[in-house]
Protein backbone atom coordinates (compact mmCIF):
# COMPACT_ATOMS: atom_id res chain seq x y z
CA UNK A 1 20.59 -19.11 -68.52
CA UNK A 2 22.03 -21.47 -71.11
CA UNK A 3 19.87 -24.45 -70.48
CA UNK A 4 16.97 -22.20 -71.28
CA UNK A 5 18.50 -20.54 -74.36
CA UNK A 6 19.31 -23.98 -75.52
CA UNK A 7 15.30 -24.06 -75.59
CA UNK A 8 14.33 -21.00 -76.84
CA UNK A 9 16.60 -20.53 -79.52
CA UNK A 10 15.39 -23.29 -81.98
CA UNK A 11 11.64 -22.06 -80.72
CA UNK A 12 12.92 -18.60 -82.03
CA UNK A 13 14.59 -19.39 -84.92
CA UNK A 14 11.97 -21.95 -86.25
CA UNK A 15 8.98 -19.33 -87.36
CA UNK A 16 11.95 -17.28 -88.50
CA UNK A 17 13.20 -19.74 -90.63
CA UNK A 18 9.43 -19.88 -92.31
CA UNK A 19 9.30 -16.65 -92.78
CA UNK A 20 13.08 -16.28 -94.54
CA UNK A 21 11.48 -19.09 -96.74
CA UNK A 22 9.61 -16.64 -98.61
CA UNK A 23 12.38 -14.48 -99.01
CA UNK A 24 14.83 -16.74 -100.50
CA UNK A 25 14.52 -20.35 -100.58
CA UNK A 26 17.85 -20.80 -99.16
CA UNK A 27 18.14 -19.04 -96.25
CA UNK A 28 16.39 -21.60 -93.77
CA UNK A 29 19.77 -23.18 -94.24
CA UNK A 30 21.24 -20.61 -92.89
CA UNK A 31 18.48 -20.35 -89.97
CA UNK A 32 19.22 -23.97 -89.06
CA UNK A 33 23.05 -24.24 -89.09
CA UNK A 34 22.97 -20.81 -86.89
CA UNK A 35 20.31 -22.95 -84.45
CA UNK A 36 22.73 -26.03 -85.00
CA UNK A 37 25.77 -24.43 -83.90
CA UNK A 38 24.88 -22.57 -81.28
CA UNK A 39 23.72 -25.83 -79.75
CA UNK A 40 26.62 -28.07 -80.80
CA UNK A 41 28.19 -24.50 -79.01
CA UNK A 42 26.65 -24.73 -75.93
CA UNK A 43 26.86 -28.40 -75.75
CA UNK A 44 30.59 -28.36 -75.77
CA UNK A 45 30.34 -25.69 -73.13
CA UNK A 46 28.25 -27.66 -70.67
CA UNK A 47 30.54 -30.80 -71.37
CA UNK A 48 33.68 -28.79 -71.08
CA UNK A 49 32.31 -27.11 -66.88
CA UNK A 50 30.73 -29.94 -66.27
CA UNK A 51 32.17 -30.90 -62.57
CA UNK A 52 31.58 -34.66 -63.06
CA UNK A 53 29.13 -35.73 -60.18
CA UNK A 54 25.17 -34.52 -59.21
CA UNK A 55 23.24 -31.39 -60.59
CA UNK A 56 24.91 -28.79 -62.28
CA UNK A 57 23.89 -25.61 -64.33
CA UNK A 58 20.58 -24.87 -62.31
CA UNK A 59 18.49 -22.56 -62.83
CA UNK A 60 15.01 -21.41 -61.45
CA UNK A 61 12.85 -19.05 -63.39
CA UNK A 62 9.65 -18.45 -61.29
CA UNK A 63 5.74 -18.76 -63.93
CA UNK A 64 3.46 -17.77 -61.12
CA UNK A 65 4.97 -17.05 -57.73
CA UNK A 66 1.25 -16.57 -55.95
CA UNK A 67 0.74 -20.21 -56.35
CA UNK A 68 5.07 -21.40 -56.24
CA UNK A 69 5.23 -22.51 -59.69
CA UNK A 70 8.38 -22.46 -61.11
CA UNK A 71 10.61 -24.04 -63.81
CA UNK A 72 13.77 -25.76 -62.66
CA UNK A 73 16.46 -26.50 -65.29
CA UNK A 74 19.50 -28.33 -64.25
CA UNK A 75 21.90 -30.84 -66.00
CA UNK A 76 23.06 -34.28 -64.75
CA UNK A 77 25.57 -36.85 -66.02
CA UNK A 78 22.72 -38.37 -67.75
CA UNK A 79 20.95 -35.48 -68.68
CA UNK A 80 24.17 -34.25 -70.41
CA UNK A 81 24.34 -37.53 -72.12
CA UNK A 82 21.33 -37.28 -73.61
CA UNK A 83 22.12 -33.28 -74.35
CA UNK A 84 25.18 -34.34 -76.59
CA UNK A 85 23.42 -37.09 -78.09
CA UNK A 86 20.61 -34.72 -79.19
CA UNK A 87 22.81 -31.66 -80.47
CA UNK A 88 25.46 -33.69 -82.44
């Protein structure tokens, strides 16, 4: 679940941030760095139960099981790389 919240939340949080824009034009600051650390968050989290070799974190979340089509999320070493690399 926390690969795919670590892709929903700044989907989320993005048309929310627009929209606190016309409230106040601060508070998409606010909307970003609460995006921002919940990924630095979760980054730290996959880094820190990470077990150091193949696929880890998977997850399947089936779209349309009549026809098998699902979305697979998992993490490797790489992968996790790339994760940090992107959050920080």
């Amino acid at each position: 679940m926390i690969l795919l919240s670590m892709i929903l939340v700044p989907v989320v949080l993005a048309p929310l941030a627009l929209i606190a824009e016309k409230v106040n034009e601060k508070y998409p600051r606010y909307v970003s760095l609460v995006s921002a650390l919940y990924l630095c968050l979760a980054t730290v989290y996959l880094f820190s139960k990470y077990p150091g070799q193949g696929f880890a974190f998977e997850e399947v979340y089936p779209i349309f099981p009549a026809f098998d089509f699902v979305l697979k999320l998992a993490v490797d070493c790489i992968s996790l790389t790339l994760i940090g690399i992107t959050a920080f």
